[in-house]
PDB file of N, CA and C in Angstrom:
ATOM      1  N   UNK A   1      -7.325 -23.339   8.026  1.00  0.00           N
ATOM      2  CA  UNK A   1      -6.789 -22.721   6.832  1.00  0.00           C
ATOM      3  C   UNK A   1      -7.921 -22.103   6.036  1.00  0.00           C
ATOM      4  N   UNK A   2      -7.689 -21.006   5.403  1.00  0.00           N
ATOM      5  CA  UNK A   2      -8.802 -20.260   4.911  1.00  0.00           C
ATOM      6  C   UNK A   2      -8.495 -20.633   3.312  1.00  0.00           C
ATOM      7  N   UNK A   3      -9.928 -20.537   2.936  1.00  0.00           N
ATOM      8  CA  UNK A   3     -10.045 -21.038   1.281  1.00  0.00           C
ATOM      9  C   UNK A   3     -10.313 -19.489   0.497  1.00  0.00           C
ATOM     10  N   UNK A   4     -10.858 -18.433   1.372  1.00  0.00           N
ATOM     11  CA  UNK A   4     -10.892 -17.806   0.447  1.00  0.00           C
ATOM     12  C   UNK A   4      -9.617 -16.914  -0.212  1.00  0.00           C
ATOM     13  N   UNK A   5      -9.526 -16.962  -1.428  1.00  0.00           N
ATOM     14  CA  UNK A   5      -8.608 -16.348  -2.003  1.00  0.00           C
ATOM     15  C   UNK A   5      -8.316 -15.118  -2.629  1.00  0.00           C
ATOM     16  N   UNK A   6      -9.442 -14.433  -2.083  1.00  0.00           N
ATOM     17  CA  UNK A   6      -9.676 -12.953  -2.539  1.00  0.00           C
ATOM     18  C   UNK A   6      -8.655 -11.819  -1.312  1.00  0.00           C
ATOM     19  N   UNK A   7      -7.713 -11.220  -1.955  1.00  0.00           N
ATOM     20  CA  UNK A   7      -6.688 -10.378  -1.457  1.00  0.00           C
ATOM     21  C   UNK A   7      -7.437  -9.138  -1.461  1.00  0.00           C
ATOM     22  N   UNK A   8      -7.497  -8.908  -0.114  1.00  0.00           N
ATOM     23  CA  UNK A   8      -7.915  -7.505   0.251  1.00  0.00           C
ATOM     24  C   UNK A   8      -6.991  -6.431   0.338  1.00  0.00           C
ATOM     25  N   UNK A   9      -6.977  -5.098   0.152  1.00  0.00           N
ATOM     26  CA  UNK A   9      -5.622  -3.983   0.319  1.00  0.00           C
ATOM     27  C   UNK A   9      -6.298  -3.914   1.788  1.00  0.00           C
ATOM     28  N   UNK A  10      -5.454  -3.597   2.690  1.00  0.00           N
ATOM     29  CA  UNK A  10      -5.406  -2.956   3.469  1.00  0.00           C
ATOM     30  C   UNK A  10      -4.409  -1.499   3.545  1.00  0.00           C
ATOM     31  N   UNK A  11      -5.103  -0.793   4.403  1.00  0.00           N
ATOM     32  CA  UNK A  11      -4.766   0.345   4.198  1.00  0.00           C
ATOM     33  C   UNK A  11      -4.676   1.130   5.974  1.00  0.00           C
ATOM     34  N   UNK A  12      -4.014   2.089   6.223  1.00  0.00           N
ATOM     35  CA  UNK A  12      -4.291   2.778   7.790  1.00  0.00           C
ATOM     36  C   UNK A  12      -5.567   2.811   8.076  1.00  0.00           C
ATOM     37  N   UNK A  13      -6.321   3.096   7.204  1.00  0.00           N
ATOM     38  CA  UNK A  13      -7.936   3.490   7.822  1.00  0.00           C
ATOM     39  C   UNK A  13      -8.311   1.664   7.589  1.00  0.00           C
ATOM     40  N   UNK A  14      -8.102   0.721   7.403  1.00  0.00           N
ATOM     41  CA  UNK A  14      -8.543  -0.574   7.203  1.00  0.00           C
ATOM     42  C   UNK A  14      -8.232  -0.795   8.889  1.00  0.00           C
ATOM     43  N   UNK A  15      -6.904  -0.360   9.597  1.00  0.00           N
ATOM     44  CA  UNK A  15      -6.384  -1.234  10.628  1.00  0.00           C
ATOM     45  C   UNK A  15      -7.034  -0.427  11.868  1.00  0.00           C
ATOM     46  N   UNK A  16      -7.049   1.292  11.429  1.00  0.00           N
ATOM     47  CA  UNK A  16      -7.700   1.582  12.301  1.00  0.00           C
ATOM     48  C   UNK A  16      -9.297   1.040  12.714  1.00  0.00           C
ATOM     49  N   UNK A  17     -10.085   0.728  11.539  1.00  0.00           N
ATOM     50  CA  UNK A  17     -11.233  -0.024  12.042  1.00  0.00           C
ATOM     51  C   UNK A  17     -11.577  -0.909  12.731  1.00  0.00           C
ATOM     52  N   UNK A  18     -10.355  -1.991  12.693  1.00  0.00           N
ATOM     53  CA  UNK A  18     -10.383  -3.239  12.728  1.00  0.00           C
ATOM     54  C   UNK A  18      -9.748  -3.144  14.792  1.00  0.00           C
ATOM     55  N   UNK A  19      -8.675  -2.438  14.780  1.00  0.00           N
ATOM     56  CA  UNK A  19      -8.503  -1.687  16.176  1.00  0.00           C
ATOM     57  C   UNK A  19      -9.738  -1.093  17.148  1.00  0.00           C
ATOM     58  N   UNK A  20     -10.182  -0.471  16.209  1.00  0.00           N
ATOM     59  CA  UNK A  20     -11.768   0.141  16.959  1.00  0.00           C
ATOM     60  C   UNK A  20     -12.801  -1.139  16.903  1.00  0.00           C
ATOM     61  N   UNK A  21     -12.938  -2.361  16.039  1.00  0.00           N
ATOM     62  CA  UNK A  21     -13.755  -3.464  16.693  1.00  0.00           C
ATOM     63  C   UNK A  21     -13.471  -4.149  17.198  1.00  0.00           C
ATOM     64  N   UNK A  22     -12.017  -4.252  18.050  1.00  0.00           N
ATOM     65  CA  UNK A  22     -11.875  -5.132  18.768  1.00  0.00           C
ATOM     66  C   UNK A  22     -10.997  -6.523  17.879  1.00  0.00           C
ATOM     67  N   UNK A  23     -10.540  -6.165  17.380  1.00  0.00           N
ATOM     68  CA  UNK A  23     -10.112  -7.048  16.044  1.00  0.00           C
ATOM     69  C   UNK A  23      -8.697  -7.221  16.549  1.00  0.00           C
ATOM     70  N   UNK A  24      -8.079  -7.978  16.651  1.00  0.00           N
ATOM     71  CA  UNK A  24      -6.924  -8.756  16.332  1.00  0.00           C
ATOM     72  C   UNK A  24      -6.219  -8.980  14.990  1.00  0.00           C
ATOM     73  N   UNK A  25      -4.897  -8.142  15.717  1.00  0.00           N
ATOM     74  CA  UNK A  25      -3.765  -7.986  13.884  1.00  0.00           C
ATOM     75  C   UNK A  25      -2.581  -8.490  13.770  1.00  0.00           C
ATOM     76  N   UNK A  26      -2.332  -9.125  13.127  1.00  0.00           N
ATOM     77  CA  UNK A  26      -1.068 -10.267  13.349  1.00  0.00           C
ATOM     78  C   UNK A  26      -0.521  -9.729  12.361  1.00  0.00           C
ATOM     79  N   UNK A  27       0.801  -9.520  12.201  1.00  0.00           N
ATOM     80  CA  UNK A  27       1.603  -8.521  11.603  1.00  0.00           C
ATOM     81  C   UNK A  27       3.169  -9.566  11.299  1.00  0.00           C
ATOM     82  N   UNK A  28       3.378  -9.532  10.155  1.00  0.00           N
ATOM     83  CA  UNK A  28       5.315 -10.341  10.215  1.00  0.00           C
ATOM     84  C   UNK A  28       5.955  -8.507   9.946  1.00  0.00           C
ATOM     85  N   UNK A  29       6.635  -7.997  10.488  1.00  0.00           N
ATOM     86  CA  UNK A  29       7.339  -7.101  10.041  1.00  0.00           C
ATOM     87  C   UNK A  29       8.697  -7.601   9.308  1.00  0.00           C
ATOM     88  N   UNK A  30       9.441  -6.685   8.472  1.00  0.00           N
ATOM     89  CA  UNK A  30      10.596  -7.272   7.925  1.00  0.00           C
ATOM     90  C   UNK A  30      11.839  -7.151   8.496  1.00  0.00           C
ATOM     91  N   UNK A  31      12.076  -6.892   9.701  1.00  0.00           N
ATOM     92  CA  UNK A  31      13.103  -6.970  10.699  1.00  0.00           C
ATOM     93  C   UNK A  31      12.880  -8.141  11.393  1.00  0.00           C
ATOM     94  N   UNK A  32      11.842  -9.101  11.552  1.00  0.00           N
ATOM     95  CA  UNK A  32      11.852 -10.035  12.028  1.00  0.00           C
ATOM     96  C   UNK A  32      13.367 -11.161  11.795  1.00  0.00           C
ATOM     97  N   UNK A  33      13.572 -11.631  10.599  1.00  0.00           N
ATOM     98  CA  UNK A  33      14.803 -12.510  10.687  1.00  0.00           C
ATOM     99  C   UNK A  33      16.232 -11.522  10.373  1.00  0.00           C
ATOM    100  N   UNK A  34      16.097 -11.050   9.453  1.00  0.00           N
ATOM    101  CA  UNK A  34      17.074 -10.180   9.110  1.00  0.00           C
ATOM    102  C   UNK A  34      17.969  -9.195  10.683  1.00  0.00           C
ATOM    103  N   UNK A  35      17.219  -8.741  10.969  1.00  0.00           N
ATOM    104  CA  UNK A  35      18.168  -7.961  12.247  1.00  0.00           C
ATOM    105  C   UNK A  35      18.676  -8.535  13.266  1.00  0.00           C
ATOM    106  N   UNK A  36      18.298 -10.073  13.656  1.00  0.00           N
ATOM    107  CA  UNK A  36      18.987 -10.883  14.005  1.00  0.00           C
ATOM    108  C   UNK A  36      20.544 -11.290  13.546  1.00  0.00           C
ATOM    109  N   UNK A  37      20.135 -11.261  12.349  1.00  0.00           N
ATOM    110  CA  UNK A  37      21.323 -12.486  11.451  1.00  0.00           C
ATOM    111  C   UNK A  37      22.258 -11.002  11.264  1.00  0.00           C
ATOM    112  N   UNK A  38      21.928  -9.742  10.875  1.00  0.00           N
ATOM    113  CA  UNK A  38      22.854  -8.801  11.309  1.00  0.00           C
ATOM    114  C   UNK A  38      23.696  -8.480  12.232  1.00  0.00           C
ATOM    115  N   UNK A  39      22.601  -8.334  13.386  1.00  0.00           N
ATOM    116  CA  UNK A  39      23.892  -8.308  15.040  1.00  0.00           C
ATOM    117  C   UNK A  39      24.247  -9.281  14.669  1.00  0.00           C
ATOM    118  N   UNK A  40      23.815 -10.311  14.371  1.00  0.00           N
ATOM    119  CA  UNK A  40      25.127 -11.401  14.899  1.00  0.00           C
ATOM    120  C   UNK A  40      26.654 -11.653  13.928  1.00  0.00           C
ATOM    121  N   UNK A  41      26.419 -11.447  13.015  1.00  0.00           N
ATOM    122  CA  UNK A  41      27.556 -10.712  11.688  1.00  0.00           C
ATOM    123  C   UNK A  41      28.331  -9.666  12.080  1.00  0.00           C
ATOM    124  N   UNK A  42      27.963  -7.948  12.548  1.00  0.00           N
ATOM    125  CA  UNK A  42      28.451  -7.667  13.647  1.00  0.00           C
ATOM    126  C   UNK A  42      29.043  -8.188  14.886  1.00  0.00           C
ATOM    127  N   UNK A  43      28.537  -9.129  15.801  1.00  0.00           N
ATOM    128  CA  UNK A  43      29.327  -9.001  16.942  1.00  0.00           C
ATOM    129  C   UNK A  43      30.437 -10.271  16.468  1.00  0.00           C
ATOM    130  N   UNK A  44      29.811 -11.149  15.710  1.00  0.00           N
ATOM    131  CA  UNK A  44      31.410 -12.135  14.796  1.00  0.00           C
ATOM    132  C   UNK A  44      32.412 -11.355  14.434  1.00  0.00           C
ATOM    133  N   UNK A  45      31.902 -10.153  13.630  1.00  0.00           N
ATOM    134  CA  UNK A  45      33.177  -9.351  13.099  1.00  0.00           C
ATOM    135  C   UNK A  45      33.693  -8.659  14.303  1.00  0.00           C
ATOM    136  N   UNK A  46      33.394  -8.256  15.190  1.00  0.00           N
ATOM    137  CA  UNK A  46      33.823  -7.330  16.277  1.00  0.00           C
ATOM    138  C   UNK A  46      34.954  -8.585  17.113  1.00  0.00           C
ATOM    139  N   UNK A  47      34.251  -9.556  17.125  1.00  0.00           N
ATOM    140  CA  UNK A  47      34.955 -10.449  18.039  1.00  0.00           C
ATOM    141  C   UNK A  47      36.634 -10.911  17.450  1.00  0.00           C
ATOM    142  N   UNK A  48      36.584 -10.886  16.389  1.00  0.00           N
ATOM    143  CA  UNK A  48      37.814 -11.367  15.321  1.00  0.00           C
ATOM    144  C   UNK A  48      38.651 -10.504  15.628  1.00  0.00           C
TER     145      UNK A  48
END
């Protein structure tokens, strides 16, 4: 767990750097839970 608490912006030219050193980017996008729990609301309603 990291202590430091200083919030960096990242920015396109931040990720492109970090891409060009070989850097590793771990990303949550916001379709992660949500577009799940959608289809499946959809195919419940379809099924009814």
């Amino acid at each position: 767990m990291s202590v430091n608490k200083e919030i960096k912006k990242v920015t396109t030219n931040t990720l492109l750097k970090m891409k060009q050193a070989g850097e590793k980017i771990a990303m949550l996008t916001a379709y992660d839970f949500h577009l799940p729990v959608l289809s499946m609301e959809q195919v419940l309603m379809l099924s009814l």
